[in-house]
C-alpha atoms as a PDB file:
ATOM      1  CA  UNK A   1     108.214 104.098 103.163  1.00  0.00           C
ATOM      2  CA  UNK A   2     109.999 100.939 101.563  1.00  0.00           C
ATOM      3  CA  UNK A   3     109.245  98.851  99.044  1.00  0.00           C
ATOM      4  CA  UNK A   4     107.203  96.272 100.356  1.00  0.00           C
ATOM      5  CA  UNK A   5     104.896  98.679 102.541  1.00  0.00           C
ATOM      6  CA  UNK A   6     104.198 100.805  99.138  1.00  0.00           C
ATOM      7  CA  UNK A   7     102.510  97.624  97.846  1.00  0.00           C
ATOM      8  CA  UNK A   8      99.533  97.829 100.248  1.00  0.00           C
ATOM      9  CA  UNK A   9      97.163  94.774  98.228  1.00  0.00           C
ATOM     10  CA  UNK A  10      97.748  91.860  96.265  1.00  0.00           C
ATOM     11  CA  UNK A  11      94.853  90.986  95.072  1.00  0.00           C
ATOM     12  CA  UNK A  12      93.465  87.595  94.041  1.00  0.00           C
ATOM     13  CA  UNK A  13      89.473  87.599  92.447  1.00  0.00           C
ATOM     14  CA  UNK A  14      87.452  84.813  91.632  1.00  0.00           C
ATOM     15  CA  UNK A  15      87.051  82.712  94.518  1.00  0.00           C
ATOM     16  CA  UNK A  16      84.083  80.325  94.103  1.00  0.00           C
ATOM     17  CA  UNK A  17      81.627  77.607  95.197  1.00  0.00           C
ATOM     18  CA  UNK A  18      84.177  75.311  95.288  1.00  0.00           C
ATOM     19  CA  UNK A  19      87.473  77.712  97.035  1.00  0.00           C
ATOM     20  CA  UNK A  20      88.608  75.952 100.657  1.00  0.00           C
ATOM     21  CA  UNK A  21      88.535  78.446 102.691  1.00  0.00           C
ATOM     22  CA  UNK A  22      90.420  77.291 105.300  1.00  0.00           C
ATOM     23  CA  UNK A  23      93.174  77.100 102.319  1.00  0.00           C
ATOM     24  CA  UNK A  24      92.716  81.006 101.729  1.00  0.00           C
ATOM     25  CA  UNK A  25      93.340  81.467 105.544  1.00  0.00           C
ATOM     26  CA  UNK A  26      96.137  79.376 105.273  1.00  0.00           C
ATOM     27  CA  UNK A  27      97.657  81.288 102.381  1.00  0.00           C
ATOM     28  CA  UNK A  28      96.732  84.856 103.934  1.00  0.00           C
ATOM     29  CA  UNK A  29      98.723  83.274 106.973  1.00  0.00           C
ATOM     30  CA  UNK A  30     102.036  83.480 104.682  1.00  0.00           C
ATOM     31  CA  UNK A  31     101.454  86.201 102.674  1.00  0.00           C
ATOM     32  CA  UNK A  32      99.628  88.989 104.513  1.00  0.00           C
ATOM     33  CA  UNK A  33      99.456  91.560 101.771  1.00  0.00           C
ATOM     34  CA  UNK A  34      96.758  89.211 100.000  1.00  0.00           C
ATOM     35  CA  UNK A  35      93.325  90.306  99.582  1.00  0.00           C
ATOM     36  CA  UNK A  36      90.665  87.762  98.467  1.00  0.00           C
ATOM     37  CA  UNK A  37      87.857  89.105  95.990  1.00  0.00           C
ATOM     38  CA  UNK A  38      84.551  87.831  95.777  1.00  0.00           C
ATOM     39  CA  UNK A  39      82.494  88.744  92.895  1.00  0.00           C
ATOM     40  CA  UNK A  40      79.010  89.104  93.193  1.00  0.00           C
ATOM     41  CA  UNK A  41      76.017  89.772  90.076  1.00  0.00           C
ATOM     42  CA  UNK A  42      72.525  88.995  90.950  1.00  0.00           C
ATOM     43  CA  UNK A  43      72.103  87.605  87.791  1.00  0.00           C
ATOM     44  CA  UNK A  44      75.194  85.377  87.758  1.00  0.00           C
ATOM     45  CA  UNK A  45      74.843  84.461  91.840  1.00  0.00           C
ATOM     46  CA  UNK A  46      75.368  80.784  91.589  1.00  0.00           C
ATOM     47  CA  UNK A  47      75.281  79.653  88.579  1.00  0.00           C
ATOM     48  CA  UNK A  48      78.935  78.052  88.539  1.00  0.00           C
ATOM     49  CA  UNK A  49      81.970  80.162  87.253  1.00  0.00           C
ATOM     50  CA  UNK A  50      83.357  82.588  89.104  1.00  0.00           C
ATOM     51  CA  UNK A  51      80.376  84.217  90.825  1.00  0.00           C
ATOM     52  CA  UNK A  52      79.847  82.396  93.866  1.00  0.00           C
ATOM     53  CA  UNK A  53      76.280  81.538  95.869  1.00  0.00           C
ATOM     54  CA  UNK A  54      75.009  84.493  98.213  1.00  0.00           C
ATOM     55  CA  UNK A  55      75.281  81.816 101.086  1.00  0.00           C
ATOM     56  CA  UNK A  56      79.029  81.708  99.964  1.00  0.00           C
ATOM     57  CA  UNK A  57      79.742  84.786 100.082  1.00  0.00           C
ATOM     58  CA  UNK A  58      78.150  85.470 103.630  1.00  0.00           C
ATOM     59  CA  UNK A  59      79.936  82.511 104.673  1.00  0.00           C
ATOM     60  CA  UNK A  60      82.862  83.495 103.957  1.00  0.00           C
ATOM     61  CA  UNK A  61      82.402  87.142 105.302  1.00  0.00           C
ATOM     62  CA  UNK A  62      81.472  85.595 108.429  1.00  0.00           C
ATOM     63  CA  UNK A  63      83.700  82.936 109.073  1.00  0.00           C
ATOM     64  CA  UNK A  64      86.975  83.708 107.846  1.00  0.00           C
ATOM     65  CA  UNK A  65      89.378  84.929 110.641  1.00  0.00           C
ATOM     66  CA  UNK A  66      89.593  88.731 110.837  1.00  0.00           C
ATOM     67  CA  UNK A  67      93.455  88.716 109.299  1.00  0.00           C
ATOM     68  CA  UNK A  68      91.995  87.478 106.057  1.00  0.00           C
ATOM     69  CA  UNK A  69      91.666  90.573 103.718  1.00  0.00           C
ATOM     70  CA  UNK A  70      88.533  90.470 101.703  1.00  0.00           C
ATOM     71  CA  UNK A  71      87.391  92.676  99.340  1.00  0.00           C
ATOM     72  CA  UNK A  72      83.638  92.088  97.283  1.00  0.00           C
ATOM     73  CA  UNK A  73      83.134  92.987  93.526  1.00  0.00           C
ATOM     74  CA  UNK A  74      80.113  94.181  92.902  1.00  0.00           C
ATOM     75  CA  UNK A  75      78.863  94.149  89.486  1.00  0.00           C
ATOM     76  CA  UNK A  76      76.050  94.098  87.010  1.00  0.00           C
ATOM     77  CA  UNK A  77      72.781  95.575  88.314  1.00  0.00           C
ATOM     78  CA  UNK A  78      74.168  95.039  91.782  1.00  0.00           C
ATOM     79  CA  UNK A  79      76.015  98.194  91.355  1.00  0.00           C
ATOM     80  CA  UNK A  80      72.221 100.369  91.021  1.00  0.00           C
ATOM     81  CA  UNK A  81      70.928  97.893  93.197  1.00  0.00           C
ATOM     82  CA  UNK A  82      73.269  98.831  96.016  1.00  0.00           C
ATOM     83  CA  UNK A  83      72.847 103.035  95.710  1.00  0.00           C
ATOM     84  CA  UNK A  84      68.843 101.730  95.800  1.00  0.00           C
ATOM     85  CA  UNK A  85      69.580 100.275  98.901  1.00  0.00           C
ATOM     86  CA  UNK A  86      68.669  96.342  98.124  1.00  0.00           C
ATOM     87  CA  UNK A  87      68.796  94.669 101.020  1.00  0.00           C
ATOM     88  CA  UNK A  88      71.106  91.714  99.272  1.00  0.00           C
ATOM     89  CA  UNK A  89      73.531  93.768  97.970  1.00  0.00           C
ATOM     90  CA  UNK A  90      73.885  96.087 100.789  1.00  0.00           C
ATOM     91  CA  UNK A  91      73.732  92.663 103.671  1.00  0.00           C
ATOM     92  CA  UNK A  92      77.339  91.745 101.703  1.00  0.00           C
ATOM     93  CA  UNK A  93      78.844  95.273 101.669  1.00  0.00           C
ATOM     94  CA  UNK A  94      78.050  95.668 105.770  1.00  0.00           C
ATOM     95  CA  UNK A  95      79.118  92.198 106.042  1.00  0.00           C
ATOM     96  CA  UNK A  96      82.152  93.322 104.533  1.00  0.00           C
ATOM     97  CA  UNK A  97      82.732  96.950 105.854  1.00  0.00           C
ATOM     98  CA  UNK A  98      81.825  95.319 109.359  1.00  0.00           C
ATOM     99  CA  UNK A  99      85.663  92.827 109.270  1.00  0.00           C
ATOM    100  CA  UNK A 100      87.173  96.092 107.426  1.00  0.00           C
ATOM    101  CA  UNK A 101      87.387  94.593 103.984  1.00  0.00           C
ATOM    102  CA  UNK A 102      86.833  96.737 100.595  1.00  0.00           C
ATOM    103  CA  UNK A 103      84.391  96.895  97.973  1.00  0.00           C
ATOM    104  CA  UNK A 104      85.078  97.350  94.737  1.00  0.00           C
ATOM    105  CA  UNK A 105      81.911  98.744  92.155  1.00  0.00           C
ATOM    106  CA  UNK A 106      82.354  97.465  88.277  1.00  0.00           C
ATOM    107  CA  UNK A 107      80.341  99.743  85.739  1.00  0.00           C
ATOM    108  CA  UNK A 108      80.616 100.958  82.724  1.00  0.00           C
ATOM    109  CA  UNK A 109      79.837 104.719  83.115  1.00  0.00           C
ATOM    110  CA  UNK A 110      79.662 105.845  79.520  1.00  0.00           C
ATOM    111  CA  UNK A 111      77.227 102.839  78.812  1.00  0.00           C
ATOM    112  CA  UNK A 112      75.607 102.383  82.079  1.00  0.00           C
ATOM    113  CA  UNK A 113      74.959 105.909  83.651  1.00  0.00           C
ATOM    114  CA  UNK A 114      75.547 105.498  87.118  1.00  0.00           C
ATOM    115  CA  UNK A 115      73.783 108.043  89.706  1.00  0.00           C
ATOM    116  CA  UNK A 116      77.669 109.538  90.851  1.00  0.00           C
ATOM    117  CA  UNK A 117      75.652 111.457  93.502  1.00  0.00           C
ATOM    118  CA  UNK A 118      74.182 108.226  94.511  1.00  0.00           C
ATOM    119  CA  UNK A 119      77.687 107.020  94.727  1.00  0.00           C
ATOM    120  CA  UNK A 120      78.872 110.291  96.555  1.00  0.00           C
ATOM    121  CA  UNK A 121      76.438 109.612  98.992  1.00  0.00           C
ATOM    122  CA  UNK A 122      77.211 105.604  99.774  1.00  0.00           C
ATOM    123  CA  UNK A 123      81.034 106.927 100.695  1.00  0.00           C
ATOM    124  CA  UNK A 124      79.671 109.279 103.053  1.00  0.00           C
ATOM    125  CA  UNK A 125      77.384 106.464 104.734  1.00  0.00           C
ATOM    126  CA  UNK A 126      80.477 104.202 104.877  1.00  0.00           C
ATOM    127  CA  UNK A 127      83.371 106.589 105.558  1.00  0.00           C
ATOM    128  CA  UNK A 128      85.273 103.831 106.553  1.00  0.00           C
ATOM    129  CA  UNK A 129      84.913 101.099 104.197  1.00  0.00           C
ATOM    130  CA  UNK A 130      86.941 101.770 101.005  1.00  0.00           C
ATOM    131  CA  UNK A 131      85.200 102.001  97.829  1.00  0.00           C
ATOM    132  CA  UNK A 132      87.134 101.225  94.520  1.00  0.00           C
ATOM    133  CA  UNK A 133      85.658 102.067  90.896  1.00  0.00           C
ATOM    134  CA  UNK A 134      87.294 101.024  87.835  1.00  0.00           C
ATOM    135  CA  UNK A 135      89.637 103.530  86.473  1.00  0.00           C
ATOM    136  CA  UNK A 136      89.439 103.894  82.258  1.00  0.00           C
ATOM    137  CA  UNK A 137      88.029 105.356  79.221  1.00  0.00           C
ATOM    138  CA  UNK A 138      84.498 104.696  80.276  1.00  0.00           C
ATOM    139  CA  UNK A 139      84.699 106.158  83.709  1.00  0.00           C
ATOM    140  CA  UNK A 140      87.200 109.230  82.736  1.00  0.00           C
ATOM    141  CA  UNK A 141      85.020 111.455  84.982  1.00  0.00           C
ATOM    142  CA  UNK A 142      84.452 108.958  87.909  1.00  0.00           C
ATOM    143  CA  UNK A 143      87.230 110.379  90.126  1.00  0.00           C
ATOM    144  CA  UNK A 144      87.325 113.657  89.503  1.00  0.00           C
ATOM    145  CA  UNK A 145      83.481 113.582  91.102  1.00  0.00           C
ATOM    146  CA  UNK A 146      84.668 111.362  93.748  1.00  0.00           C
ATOM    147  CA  UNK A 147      88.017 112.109  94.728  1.00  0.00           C
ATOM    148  CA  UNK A 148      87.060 114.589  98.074  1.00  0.00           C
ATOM    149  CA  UNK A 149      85.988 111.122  99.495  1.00  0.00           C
ATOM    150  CA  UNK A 150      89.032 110.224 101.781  1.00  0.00           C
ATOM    151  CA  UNK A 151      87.529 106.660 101.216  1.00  0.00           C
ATOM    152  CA  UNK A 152      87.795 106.585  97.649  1.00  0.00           C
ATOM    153  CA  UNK A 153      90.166 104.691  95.968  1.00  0.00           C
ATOM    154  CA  UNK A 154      90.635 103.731  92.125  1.00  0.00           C
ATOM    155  CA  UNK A 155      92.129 100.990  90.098  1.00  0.00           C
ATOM    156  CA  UNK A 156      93.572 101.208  86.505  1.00  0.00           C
ATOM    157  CA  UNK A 157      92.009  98.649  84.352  1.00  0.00           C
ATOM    158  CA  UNK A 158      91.668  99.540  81.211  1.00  0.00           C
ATOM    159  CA  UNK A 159      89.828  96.754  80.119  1.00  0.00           C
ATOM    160  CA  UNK A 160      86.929  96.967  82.001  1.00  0.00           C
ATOM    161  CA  UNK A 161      87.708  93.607  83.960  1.00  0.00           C
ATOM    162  CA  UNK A 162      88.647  91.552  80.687  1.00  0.00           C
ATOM    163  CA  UNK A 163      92.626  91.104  81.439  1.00  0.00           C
ATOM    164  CA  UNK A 164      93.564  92.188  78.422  1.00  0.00           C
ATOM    165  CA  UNK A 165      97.792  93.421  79.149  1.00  0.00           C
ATOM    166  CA  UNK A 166      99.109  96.618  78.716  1.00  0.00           C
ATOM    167  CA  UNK A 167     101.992  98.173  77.153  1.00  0.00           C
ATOM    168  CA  UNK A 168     102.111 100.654  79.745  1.00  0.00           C
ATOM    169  CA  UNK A 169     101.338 101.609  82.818  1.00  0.00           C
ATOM    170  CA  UNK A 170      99.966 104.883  84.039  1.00  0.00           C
ATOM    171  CA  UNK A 171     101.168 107.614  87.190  1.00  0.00           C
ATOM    172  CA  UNK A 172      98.733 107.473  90.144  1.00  0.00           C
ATOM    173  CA  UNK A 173      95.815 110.210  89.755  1.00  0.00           C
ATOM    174  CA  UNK A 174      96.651 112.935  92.166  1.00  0.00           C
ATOM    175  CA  UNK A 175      95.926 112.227  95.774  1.00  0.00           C
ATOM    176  CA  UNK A 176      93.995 108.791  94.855  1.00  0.00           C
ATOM    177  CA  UNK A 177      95.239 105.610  96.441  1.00  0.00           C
ATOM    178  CA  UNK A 178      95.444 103.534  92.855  1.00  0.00           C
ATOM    179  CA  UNK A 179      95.638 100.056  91.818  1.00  0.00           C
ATOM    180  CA  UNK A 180      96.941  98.325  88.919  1.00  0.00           C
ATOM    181  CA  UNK A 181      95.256  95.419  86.722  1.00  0.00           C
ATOM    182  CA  UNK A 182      95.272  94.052  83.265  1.00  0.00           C
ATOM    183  CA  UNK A 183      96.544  90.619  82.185  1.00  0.00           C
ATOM    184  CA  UNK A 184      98.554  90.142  85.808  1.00  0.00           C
ATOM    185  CA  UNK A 185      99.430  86.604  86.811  1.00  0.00           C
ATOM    186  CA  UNK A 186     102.213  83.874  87.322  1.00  0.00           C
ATOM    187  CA  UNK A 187     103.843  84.027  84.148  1.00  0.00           C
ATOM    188  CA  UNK A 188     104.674  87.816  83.671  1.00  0.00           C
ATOM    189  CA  UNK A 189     104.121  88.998  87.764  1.00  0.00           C
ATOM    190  CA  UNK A 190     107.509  89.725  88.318  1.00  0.00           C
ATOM    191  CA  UNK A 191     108.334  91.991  85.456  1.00  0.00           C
ATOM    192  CA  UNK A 192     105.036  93.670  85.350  1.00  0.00           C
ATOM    193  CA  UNK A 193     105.512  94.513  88.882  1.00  0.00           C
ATOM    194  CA  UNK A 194     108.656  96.046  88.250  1.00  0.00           C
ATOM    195  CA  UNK A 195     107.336  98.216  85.928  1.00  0.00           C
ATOM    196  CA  UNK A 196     104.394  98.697  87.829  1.00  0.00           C
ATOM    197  CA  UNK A 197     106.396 100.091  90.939  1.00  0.00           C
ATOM    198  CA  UNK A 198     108.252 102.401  88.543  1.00  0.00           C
ATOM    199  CA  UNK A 199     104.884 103.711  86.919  1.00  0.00           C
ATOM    200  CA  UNK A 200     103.482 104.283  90.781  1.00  0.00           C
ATOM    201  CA  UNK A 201     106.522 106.507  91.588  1.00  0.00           C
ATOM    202  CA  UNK A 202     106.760 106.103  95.277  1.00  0.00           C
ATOM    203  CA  UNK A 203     103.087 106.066  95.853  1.00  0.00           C
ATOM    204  CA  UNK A 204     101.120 103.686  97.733  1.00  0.00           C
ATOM    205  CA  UNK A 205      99.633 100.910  95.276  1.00  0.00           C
ATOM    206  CA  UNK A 206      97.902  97.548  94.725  1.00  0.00           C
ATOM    207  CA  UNK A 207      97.691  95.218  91.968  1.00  0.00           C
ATOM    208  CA  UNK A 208      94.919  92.934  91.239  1.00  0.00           C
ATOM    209  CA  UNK A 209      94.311  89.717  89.016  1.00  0.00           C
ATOM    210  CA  UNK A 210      91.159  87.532  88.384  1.00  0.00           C
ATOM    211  CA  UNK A 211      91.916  85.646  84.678  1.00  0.00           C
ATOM    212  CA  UNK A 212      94.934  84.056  84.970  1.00  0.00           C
ATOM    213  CA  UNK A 213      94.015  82.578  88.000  1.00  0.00           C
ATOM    214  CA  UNK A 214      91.396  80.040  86.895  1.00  0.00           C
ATOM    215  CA  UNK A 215      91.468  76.833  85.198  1.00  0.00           C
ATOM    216  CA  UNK A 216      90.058  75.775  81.825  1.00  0.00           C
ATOM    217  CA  UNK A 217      87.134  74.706  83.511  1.00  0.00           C
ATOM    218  CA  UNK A 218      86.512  78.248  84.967  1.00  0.00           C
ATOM    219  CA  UNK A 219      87.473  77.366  88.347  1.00  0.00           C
ATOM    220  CA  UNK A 220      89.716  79.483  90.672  1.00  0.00           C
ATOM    221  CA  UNK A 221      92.824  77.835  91.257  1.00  0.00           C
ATOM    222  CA  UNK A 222      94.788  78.055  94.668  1.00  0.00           C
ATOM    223  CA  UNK A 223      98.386  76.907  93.099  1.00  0.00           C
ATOM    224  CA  UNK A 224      98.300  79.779  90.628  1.00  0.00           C
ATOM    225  CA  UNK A 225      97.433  81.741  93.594  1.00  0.00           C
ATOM    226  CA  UNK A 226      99.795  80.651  95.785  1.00  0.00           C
ATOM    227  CA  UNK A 227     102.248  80.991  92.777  1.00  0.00           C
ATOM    228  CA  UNK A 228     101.383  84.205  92.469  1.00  0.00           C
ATOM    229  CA  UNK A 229     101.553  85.355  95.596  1.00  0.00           C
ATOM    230  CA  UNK A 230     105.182  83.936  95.964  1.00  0.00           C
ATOM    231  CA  UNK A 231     106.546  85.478  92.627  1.00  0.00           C
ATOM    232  CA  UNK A 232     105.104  88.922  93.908  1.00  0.00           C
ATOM    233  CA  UNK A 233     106.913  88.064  97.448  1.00  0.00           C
ATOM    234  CA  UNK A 234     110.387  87.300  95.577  1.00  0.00           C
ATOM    235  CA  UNK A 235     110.143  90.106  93.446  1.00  0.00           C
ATOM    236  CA  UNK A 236     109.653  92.612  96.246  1.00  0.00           C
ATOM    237  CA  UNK A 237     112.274  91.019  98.656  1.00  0.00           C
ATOM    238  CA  UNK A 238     114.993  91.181  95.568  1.00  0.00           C
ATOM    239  CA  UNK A 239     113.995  94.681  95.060  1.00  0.00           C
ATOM    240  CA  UNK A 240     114.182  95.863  98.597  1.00  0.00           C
ATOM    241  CA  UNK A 241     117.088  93.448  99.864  1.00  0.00           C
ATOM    242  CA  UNK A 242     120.559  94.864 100.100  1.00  0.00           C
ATOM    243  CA  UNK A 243     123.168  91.878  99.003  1.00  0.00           C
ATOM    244  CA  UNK A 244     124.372  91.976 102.631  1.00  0.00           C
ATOM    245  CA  UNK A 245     120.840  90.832 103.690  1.00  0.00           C
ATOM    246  CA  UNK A 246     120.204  88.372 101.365  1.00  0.00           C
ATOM    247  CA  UNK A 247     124.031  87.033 102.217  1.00  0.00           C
ATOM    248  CA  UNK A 248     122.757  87.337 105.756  1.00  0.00           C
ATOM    249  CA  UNK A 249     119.355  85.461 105.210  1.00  0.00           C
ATOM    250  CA  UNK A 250     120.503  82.748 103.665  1.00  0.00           C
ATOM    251  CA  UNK A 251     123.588  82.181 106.218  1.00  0.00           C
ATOM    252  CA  UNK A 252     120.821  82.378 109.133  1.00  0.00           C
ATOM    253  CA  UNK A 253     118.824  79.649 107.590  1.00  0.00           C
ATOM    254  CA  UNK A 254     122.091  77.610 107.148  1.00  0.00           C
ATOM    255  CA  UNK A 255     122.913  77.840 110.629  1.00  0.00           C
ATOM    256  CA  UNK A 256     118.866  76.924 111.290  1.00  0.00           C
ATOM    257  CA  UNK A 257     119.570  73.755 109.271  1.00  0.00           C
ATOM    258  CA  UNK A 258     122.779  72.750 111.285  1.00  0.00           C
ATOM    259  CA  UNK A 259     121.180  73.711 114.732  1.00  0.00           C
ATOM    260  CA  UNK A 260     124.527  74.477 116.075  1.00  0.00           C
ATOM    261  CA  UNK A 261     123.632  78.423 116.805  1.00  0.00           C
ATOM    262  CA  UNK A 262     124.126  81.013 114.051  1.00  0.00           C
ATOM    263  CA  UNK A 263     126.784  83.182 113.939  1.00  0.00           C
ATOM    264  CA  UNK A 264     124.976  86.725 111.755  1.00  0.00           C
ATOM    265  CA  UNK A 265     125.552  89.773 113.517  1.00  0.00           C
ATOM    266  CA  UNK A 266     122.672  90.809 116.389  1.00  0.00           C
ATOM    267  CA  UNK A 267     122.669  94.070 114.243  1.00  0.00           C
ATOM    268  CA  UNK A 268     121.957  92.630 110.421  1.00  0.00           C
ATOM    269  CA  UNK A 269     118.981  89.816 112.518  1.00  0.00           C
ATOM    270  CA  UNK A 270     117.143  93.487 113.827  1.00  0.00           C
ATOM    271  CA  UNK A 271     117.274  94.695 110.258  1.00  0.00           C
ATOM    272  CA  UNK A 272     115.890  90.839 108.906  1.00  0.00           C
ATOM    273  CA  UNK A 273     113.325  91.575 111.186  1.00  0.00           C
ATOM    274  CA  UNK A 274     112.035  94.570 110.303  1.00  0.00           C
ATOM    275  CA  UNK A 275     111.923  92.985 106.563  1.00  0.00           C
ATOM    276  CA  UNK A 276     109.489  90.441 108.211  1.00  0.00           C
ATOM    277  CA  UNK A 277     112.202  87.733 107.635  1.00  0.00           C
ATOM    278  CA  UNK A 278     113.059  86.686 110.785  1.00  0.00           C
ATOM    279  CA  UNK A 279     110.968  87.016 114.595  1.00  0.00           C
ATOM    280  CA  UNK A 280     112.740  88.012 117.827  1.00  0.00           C
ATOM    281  CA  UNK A 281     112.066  85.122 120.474  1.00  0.00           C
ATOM    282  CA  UNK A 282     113.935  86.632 123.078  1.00  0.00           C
ATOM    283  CA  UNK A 283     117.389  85.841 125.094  1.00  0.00           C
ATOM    284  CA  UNK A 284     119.060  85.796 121.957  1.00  0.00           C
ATOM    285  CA  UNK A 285     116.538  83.621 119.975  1.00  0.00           C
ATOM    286  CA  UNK A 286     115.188  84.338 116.176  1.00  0.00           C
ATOM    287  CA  UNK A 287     113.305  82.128 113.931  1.00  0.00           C
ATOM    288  CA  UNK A 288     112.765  81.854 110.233  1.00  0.00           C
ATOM    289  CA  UNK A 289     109.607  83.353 109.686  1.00  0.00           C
ATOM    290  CA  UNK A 290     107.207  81.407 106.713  1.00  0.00           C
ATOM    291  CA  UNK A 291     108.265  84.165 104.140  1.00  0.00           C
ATOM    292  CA  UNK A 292     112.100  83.553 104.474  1.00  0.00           C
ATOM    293  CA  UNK A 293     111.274  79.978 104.187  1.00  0.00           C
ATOM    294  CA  UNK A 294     108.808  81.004 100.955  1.00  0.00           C
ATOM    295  CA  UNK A 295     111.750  82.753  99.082  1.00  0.00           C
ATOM    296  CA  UNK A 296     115.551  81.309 100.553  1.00  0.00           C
ATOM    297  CA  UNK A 297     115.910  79.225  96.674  1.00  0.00           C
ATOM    298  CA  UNK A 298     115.205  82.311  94.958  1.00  0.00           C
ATOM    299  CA  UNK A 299     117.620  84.157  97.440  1.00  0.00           C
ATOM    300  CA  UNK A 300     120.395  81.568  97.508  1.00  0.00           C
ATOM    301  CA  UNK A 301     119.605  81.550  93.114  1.00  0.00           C
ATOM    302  CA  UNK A 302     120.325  85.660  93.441  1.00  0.00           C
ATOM    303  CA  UNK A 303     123.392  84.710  95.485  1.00  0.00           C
ATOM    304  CA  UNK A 304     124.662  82.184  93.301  1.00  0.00           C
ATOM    305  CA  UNK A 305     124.073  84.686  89.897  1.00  0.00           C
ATOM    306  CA  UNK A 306     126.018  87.436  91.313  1.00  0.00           C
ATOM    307  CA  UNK A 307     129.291  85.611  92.221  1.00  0.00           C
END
């Protein structure tokens, strides 16, 4: 498994009342790996900030194309709510389960006592809608009780949701699909994923951000996600690039800007292709795929620093 298929989710939380959504399609068009999170609180539902209207939410469920990876964050008394079997709470998760998106439940266990058999028992009703708790201090005994589940996954935050950044990160819990948050976004990304994919050792991971992501006003912000998004893109491609690649990208999309036919090897396009660079037309046709054109500065800058 390379590089880029071991990071399974990037993903962005806090979209609100005021997201596009026909902006997050647009953005999940160029950079599949993202994953949109929605939170949701009953008590927070609407009131501005980050925790969008119920109509939202549904709306977005329902409309969004199928390629757009959503995931809901359920928190507050929705998590109770839901293993009651509130009919608000549990409309979003099937809305969610039913376009194959994720649901993530944020509790405090040591302070909030959540029912785990409860919880044992929603995986088994949904056995295929993956179900993500909070991994820390607070919930130290969460996975160990949940972890037969083949649909339960966790995520390290060891802040509870705060973004506070850490000094280090931790090895995936044995046999549990794990994701990585805590103080993520544009300005440290690409270093923090590096040590992020050297923490994960080979394992399958995600990495998730919500903080950094808004503006002062407490709205989300698309350019910090789309910045995001594009540092995480760069950093993977430089990590899982040979220098004959990048060479080899960057002279393809020189010979797209002449037009006059390129001349990289038939052999080196098949292996830009299978790093989702480049697309096959047929009868010897490729074209630059919207990633290539995403990252080609930062490859041409990696070029340019190592002659």
């Amino acid at each position: 498994m390379t590089t880029h298929q071991l990071l399974t989710h990037i993903t962005l939380t806090g979209a609100d009342d005021h997201t596009n959504l026909a902006e997050l399609a647009n953005l999940s068009e160029r950079f599949p790996l993202v994953e949109w999170g929605f939170l949701y609180s009953p008590k927070r539902q609407g009131h501005g900030g980050r925790y969008p209207s119920v109509a939202t939410l549904l709306n977005a469920f329902c409309t969004l194309p199928d390629t757009v990876r959503v995931a809901l964050h359920v928190c507050g008394a929705g998590v109770p709510n839901l293993l009651a079997n509130e009919a608000e709470v549990t409309g979003l998760v099937e809305a969610v389960a039913a376009r194959g998106g994720r649901v993530q439940l944020n509790f405090s266990q040591s302070r909030d006592g959540i029912d785990l058999d409860a919880l044992s028992t929603l995986l088994d009703r949904y056995p295929s809608l993956k179900v993500i708790t909070q991994h820390n201090d607070a919930n130290e005994g969460v996975w160990k009780r949940l972890c037969g589940h083949a649909n339960y996954v966790a995520l390290f935050d060891s802040s509870g949701g705060r973004g506070v950044e850490r000094s280090a990160w931790p090895a995936p819990l044995h046999g549990i699909h794990c994701g990585y948050a805590g103080g993520l976004g544009p300005d440290n990304l690409a270093m923090e994923l590096t040590r992020i994919r050297a923490a994960a050792s080979g394992h399958p991971h995600w990495i998730d951000m919500e903080g950094k992501l808004r503006t002062e006003d407490d709205t989300f912000d698309l350019q910090r996600a789309e910045a995001c998004l594009l540092e995480a893109m760069i950093s993977l491609c430089l990590d899982w690039m040979s220098p004959e690649e990048v060479r080899a990208a960057v002279r393809f999309c020189e010979t797209c800007d002449d037009d006059e036919g390129y001349d990289v090897p038939r052999a080196m396009m098949k292996r830009l292709e299978a790093l989702g660079l480049v697309v096959d037309k047929k009868f010897g046709r490729f074209e630059q795929t919207s990633l290539l054109l995403d990252i080609r500065e930062a490859l041409e800058a990696e070029i340019t620093a190592a002659s």
